[in-house]
C-alpha atoms as a PDB file:
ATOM      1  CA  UNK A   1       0.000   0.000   0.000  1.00  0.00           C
ATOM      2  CA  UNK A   2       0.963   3.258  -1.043  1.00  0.00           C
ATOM      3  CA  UNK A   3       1.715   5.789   2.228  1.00  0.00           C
ATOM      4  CA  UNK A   4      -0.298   9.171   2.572  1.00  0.00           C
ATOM      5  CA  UNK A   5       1.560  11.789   3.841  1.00  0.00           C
ATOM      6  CA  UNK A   6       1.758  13.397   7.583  1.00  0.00           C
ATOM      7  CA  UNK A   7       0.756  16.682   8.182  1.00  0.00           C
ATOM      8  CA  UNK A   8       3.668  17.003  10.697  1.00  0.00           C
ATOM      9  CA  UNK A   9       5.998  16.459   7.286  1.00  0.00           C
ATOM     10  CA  UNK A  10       4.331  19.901   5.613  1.00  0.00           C
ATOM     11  CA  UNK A  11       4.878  21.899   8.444  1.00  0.00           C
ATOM     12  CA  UNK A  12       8.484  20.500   8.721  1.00  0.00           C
ATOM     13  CA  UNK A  13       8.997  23.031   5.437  1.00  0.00           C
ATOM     14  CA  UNK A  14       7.247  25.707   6.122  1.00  0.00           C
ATOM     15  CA  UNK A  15      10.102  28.300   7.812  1.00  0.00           C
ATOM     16  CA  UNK A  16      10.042  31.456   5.315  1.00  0.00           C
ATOM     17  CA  UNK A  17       6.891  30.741   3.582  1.00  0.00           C
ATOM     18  CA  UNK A  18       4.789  33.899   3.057  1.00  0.00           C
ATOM     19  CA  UNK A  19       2.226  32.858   0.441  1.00  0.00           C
ATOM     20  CA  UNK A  20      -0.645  29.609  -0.147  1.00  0.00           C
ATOM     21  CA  UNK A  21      -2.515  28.605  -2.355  1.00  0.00           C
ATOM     22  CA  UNK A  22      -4.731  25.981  -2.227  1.00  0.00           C
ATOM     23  CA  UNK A  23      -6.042  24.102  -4.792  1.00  0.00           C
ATOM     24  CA  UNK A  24      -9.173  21.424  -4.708  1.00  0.00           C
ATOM     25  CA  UNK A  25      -9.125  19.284  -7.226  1.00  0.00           C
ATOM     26  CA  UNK A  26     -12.612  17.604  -8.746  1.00  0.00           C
ATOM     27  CA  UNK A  27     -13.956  14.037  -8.448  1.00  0.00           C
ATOM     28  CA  UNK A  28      -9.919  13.335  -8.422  1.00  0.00           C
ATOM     29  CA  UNK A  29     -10.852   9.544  -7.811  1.00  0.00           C
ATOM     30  CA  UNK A  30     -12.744   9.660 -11.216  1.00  0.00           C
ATOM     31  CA  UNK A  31      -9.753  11.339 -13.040  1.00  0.00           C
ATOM     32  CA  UNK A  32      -8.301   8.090 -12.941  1.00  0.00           C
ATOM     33  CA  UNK A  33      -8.729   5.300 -15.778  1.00  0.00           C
ATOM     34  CA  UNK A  34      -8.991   2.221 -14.208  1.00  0.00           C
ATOM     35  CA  UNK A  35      -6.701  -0.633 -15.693  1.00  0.00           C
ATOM     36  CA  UNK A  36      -8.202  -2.457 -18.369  1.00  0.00           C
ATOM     37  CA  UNK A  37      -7.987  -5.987 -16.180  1.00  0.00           C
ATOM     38  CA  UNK A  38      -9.613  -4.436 -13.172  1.00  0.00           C
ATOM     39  CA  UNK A  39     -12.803  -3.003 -15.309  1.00  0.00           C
ATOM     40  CA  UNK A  40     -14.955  -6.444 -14.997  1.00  0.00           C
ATOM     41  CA  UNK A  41     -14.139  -6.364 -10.963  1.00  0.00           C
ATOM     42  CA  UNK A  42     -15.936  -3.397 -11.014  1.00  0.00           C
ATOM     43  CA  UNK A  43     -18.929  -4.662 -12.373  1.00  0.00           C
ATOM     44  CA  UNK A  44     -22.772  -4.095 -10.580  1.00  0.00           C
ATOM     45  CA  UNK A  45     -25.579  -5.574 -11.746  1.00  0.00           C
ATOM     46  CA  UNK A  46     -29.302  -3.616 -12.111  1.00  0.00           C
ATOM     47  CA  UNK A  47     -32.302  -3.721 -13.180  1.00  0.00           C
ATOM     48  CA  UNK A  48     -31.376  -1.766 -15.804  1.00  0.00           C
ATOM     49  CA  UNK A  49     -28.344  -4.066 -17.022  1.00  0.00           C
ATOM     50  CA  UNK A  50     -24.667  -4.670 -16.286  1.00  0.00           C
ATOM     51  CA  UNK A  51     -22.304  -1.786 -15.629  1.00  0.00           C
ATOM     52  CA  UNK A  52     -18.473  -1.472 -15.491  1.00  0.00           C
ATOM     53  CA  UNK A  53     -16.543   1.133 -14.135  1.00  0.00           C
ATOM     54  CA  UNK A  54     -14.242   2.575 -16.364  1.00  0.00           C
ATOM     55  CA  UNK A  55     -12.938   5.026 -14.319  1.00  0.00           C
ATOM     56  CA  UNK A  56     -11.652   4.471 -10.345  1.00  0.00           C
ATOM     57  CA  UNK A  57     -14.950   5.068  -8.160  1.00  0.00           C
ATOM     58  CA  UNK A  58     -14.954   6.034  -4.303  1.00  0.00           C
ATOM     59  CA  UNK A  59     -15.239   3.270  -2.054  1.00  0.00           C
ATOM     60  CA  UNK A  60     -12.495   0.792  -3.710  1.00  0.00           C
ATOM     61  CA  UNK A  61      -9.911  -0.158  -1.321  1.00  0.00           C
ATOM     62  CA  UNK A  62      -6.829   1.451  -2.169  1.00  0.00           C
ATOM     63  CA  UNK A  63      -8.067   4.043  -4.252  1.00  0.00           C
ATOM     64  CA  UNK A  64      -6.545   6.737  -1.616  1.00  0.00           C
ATOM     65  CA  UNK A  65      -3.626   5.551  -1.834  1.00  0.00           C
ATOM     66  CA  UNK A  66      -3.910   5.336  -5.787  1.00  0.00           C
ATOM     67  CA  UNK A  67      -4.796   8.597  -6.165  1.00  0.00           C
ATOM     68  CA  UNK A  68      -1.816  10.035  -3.666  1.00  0.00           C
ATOM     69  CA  UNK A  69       0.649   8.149  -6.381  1.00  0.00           C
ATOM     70  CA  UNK A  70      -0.904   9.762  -8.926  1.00  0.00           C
ATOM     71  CA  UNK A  71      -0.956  13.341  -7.588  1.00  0.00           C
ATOM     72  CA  UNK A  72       2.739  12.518  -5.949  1.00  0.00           C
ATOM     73  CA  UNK A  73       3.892  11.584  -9.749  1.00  0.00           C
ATOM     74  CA  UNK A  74       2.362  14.672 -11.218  1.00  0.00           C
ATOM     75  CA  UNK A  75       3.998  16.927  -8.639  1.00  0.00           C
ATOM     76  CA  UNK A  76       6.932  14.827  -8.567  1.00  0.00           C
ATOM     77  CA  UNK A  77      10.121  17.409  -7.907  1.00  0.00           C
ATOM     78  CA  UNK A  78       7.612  20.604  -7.027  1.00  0.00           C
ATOM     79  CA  UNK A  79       8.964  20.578  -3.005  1.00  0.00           C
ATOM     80  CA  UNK A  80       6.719  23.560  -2.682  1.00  0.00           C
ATOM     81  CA  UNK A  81       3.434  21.795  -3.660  1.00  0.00           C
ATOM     82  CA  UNK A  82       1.837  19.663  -0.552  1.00  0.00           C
ATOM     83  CA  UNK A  83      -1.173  16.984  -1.721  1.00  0.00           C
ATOM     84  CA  UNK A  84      -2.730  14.974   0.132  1.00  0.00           C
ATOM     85  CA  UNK A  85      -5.577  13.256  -1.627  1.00  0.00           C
ATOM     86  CA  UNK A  86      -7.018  15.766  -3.657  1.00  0.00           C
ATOM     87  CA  UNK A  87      -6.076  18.926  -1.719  1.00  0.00           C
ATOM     88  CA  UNK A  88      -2.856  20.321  -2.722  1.00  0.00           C
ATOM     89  CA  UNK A  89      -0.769  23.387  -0.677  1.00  0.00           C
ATOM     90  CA  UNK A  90       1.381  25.455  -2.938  1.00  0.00           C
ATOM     91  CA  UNK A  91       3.885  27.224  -0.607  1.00  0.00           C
ATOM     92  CA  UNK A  92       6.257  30.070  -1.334  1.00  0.00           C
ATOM     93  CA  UNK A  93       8.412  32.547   0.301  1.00  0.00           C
ATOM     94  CA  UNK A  94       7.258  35.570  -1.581  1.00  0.00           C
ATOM     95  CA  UNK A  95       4.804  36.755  -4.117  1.00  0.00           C
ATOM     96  CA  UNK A  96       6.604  36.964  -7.489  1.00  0.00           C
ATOM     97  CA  UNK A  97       8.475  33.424  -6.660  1.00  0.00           C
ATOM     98  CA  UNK A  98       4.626  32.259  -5.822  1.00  0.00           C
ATOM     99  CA  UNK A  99       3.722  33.526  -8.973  1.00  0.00           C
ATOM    100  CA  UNK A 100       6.482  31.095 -11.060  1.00  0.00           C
ATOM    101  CA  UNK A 101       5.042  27.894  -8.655  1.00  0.00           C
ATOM    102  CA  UNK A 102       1.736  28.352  -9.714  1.00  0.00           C
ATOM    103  CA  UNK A 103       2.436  28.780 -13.133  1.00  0.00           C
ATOM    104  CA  UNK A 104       4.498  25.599 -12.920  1.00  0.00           C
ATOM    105  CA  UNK A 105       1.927  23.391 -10.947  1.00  0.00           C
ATOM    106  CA  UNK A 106      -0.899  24.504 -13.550  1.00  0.00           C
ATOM    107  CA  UNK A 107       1.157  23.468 -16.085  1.00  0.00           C
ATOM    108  CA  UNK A 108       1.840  19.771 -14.390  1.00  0.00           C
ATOM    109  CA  UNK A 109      -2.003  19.459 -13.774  1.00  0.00           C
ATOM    110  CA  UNK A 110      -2.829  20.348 -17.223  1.00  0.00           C
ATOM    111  CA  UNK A 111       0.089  17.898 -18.431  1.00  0.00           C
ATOM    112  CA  UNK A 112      -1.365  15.067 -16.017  1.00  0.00           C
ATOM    113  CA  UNK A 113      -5.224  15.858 -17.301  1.00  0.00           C
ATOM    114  CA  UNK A 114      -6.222  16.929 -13.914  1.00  0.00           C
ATOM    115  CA  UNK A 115      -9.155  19.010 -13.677  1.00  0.00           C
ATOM    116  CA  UNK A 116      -9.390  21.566 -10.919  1.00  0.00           C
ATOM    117  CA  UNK A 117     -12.505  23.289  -8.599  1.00  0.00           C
ATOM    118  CA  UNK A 118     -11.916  27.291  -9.100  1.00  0.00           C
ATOM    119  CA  UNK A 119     -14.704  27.581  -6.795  1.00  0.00           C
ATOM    120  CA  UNK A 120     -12.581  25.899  -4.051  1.00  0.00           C
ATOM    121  CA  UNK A 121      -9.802  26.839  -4.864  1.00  0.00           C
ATOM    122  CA  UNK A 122      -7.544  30.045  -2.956  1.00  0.00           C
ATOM    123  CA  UNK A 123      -4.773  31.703  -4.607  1.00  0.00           C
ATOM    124  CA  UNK A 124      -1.951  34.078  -2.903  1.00  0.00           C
ATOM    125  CA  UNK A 125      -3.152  33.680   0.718  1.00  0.00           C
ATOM    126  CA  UNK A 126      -1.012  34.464   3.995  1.00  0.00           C
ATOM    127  CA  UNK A 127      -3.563  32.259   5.871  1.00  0.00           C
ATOM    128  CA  UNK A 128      -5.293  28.471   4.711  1.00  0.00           C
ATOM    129  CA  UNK A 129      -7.310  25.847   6.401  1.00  0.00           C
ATOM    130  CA  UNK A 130      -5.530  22.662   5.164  1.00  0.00           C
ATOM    131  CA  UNK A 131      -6.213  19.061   6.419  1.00  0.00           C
ATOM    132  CA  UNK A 132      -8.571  20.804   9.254  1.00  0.00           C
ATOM    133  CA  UNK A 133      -5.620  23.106  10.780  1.00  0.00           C
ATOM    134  CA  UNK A 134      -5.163  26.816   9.711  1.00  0.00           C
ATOM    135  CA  UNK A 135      -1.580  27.249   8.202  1.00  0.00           C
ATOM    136  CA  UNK A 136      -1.096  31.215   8.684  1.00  0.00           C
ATOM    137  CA  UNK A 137       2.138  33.085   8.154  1.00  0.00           C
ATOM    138  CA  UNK A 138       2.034  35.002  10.983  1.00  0.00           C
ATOM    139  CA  UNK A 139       1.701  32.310  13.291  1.00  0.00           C
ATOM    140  CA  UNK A 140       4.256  30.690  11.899  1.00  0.00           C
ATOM    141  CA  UNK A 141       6.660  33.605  11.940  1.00  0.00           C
ATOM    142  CA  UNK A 142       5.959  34.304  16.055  1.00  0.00           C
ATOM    143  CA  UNK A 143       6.513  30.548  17.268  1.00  0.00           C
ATOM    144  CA  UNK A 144       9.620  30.327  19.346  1.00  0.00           C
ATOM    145  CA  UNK A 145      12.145  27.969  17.855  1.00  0.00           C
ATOM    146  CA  UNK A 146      13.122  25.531  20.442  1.00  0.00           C
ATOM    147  CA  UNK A 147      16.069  26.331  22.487  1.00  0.00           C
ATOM    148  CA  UNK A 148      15.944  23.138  24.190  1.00  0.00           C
ATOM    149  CA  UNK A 149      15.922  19.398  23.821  1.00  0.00           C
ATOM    150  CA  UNK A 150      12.583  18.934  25.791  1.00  0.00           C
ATOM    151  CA  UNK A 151      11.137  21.917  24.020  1.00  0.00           C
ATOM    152  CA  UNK A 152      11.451  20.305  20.251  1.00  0.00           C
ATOM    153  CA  UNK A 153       8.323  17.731  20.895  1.00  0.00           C
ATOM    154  CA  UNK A 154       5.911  20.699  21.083  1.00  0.00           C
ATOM    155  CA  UNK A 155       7.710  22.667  18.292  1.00  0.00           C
ATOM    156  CA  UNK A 156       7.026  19.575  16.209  1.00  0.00           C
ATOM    157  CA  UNK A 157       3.227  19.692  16.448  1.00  0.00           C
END
């Protein structure tokens, strides 16, 4: 099985960032083509006949995990994109250089045929909600670094 990443690894990279956006991407499960042998697994019979899936529905087993390759591969070398599932975190340390990341990232979705939800989507933010905590660049910028041993568990969280 495929890992999904940690939270606690995004905020291990967040020191300088200034600028979010976050990006929600649509039915991502159903962006994927299932594999031609796994179609007829898929099947469900109705009233109203047989039907296959032909792309990957909620509810399979691994399809989290299939996804998060998929995403992982399309971002693959982009350190300052964060997906998990089908949210994605752009991070940058400025405006301009946010900018150049976007541009980039769009590009990779487009390349990968990944379609994305402008309605849910936020661009150029110094504050985001992200896996249910609130990433803000303030924040951020007043924690204390730990001076201590015993201190770096809580600076971790």
């Amino acid at each position: 099985r495929y890992p999904l990443p940690h939270f606690h690894d995004l905020t291990a990279t967040l020191k300088g960032i200034t600028v979010f956006s976050k990006i929600d991407l649509v039915k991502a499960y159903n962006q994927i083509p299932m594999a031609k042998n796994d179609i007829p697994k898929t099947a469900i019979v109705t009233p109203f006949g047989l039907y296959e899936f032909l792309r990957m529905p909620f509810g399979l087993r691994n399809a989290a995990q299939t996804f998060q390759r998929f995403i992982d591969d399309a971002f693959r070398g982009l350190d300052y994109v964060h997906a998990y599932v089908d949210d994605c975190l752009i991070a940058s340390p400025d405006e301009e250089t946010h900018m150049k990341h976007l541009d980039i990232a769009f590009k990779r979705l487009q390349q990968y045929g990944i379609t994305i939800n402008i309605q849910k989507c936020q661009i150029g933010t110094t504050s985001s909600d992200f896996l249910g905590h609130t990433i803000d660049v303030a924040a951020i910028l007043e924690y204390p670094e730990p001076t201590t041993i015993k201190q770096l568990p809580s600076f971790q969280r």
